[in-house]
Protein backbone atom coordinates (compact mmCIF):
# COMPACT_ATOMS: atom_id res chain seq x y z
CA UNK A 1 -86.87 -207.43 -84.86
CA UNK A 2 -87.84 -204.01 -86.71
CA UNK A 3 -91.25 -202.42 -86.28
CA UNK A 4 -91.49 -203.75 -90.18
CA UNK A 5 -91.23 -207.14 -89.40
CA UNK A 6 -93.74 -206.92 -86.07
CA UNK A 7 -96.32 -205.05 -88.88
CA UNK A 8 -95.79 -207.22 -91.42
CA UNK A 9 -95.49 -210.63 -90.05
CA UNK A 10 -98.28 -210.15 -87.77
CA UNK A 11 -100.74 -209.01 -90.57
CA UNK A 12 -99.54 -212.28 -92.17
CA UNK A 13 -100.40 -214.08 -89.03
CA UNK A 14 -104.06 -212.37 -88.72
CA UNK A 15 -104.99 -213.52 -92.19
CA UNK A 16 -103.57 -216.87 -92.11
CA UNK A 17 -105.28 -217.53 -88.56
CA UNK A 18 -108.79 -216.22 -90.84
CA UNK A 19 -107.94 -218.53 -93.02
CA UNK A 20 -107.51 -221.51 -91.04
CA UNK A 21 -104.25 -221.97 -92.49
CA UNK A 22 -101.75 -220.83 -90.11
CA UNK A 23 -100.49 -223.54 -89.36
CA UNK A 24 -98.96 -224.70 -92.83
CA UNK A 25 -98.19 -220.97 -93.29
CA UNK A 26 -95.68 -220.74 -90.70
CA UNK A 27 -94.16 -224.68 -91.76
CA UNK A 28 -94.06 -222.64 -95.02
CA UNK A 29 -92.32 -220.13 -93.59
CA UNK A 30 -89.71 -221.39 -91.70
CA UNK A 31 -88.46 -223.73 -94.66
CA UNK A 32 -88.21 -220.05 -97.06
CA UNK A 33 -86.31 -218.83 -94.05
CA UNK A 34 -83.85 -221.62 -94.50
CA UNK A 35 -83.75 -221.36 -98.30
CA UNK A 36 -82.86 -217.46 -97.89
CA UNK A 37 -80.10 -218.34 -95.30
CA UNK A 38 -78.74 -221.07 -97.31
CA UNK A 39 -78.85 -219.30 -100.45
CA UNK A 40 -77.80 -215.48 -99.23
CA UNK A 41 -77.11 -214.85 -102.44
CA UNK A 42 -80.55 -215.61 -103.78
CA UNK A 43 -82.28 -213.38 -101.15
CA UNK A 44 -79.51 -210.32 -102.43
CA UNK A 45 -80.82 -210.61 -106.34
CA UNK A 46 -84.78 -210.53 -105.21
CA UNK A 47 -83.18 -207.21 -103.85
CA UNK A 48 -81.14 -206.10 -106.58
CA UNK A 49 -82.81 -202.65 -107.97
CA UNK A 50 -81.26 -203.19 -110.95
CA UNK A 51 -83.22 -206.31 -112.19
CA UNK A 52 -86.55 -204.59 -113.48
CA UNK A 53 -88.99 -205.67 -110.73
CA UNK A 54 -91.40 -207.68 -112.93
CA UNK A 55 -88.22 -210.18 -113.09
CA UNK A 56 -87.78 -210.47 -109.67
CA UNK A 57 -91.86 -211.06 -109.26
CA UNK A 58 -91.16 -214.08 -111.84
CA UNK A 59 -88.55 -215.49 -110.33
CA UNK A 60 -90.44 -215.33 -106.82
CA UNK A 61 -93.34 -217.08 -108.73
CA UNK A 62 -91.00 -219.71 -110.20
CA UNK A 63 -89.53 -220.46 -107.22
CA UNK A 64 -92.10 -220.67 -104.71
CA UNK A 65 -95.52 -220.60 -106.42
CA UNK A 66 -96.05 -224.54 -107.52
CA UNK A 67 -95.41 -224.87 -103.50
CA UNK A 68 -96.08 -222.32 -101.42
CA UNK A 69 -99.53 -221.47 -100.22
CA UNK A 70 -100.75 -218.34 -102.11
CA UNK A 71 -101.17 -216.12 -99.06
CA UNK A 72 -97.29 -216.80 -98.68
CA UNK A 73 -96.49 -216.25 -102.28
CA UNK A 74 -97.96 -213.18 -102.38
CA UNK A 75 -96.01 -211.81 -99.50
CA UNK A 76 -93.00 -212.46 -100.46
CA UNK A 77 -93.77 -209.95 -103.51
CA UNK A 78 -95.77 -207.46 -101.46
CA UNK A 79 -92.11 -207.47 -99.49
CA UNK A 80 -90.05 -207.55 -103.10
CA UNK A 81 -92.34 -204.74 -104.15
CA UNK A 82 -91.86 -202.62 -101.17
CA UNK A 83 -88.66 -203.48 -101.08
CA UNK A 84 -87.88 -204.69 -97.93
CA UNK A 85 -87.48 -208.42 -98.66
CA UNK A 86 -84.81 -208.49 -96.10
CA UNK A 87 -87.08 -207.92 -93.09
CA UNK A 88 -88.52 -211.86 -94.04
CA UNK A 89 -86.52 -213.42 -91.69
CA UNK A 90 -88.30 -210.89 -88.92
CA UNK A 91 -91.66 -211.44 -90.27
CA UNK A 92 -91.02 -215.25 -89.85
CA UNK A 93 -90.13 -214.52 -86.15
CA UNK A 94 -93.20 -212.11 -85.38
CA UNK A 95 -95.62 -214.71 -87.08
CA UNK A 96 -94.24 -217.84 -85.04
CA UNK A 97 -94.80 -215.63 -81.68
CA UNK A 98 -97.83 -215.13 -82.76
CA UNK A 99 -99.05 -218.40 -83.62
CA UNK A 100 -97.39 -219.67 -80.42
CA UNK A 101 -99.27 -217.04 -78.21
CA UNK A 102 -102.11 -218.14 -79.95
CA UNK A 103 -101.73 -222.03 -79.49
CA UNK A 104 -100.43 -222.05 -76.04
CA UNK A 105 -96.98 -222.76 -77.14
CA UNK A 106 -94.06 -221.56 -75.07
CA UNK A 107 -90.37 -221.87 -76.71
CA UNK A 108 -87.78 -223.08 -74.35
CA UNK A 109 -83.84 -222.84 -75.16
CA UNK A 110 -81.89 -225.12 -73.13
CA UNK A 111 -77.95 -225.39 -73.40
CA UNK A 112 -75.73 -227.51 -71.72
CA UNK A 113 -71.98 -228.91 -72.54
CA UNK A 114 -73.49 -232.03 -74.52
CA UNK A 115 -76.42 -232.88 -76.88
CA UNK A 116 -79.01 -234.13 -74.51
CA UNK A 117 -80.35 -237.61 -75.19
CA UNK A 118 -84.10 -238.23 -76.38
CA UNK A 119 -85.23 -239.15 -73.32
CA UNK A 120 -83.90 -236.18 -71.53
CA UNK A 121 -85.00 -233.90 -73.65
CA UNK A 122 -88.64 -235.54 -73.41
CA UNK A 123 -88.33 -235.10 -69.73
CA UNK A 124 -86.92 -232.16 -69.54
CA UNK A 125 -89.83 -231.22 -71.56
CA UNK A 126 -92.53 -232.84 -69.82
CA UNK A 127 -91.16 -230.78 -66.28
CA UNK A 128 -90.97 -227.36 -68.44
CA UNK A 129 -94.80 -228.13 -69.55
CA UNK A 130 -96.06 -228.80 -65.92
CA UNK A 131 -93.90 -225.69 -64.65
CA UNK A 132 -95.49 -223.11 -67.49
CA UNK A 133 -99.32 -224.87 -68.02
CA UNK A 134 -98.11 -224.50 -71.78
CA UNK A 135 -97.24 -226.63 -74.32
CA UNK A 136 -93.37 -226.23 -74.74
CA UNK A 137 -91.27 -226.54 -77.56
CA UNK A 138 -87.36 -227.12 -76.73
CA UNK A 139 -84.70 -225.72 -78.94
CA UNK A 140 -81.53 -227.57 -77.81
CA UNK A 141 -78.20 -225.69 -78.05
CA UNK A 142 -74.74 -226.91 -76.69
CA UNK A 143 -71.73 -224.66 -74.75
CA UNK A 144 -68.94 -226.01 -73.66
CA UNK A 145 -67.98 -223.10 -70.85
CA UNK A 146 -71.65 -224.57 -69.23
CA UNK A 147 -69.14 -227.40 -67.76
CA UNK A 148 -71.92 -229.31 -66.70
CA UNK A 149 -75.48 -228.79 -66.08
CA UNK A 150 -78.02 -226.89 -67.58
CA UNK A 151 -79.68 -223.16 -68.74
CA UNK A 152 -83.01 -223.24 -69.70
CA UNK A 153 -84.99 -219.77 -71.05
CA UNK A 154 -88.45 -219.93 -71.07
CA UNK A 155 -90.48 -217.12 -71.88
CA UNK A 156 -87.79 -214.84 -70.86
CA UNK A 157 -87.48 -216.33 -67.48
CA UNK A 158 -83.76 -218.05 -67.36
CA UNK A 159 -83.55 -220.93 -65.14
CA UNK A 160 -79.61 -221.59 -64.71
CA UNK A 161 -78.60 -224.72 -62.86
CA UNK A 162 -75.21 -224.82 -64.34
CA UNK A 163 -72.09 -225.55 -62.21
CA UNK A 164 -70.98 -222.31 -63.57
CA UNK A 165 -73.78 -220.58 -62.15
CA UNK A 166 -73.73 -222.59 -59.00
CA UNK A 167 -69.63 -221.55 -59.03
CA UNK A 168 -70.57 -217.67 -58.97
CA UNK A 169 -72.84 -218.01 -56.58
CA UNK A 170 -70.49 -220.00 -54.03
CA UNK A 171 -67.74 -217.20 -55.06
CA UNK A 172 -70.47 -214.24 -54.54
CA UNK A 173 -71.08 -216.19 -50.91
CA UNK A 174 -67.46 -215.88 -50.13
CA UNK A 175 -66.83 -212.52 -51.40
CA UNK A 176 -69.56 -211.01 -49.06
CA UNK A 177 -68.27 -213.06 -45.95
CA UNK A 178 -64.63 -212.07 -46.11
CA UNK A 179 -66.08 -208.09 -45.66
């Protein structure tokens, strides 16, 4: 994330939080984000500099404004304007930190070989919430070279109980005995 994004998306955050609407904000957010990666194309004419700006400004209004939250509509064209539309994405990032710092919300990423069930993710959850004292929200990714197992990161703290990892560390065992 650029010091553009951090800037941005945190002034973003700051008002919204004033405004008591932070929360539908970053919903807000997070479904542009998606729009902009489905639609790459989209994102690179709001960029092009040779659509007079005023057009781009309309087409931001068209699109968004009968939906978004003002605040939100607006910053898209302060970031068309300054041209930087690009760093979005980043200011979506920096603003979700923020309103998860603020909230008591820690993001988890857990991987393992196969989609987790409901219930395991729900207790999986409800152990990474008594660990932390935080509220956790689980982002669930799958890797086949896990074998079996799982890697969880939580607030940069990787717990790995993977049979690779437990593999390595039997190998790292034997390596140091045989000297």
């Amino acid at each position: 994330m650029t010091k553009t994004a951090r800037v941005y998306g945190g002034s973003l955050y700051d008002l919204a939080a004033e405004e008591k609407l932070d929360g539908q904000i970053m919903e807000q957010m997070i479904a542009v984000r998606q729009i902009f990666r489905e639609n790459p194309g989209y994102l690179k004419l709001l960029g092009e500099p040779a659509i007079p700006e005023d057009e781009r400004l309309k087409m931001i209004e068209e699109a968004f404004g009968g939906q978004a939250e003002r605040y939100l509509v607006n910053f898209l064209k302060l970031l068309c304007e300054r041209k930087i539309l690009r760093e979005f994405a980043g200011c979506c990032e920096e603003f979700i930190r923020r309103y998860n710092s603020a909230h008591g919300i820690a993001e988890a990423v857990v991987t393992s070989a196969v989609k987790l069930s409901d219930t395991q993710m729900e207790a999986l959850k409800a152990k990474l919430e008594k660990l932390s004292g935080k509220k956790v929200y689980l982002v669930q990714k799958t890797d086949a070279s896990v074998l079996g197992g799982l890697r969880v990161e939580l607030e940069g703290v990787q717990l790995d109980g993977t049979v690779q990892s437990r593999i390595s560390g039997i190998s790292k065992k034997l390596n140091e005995l045989v000297v």
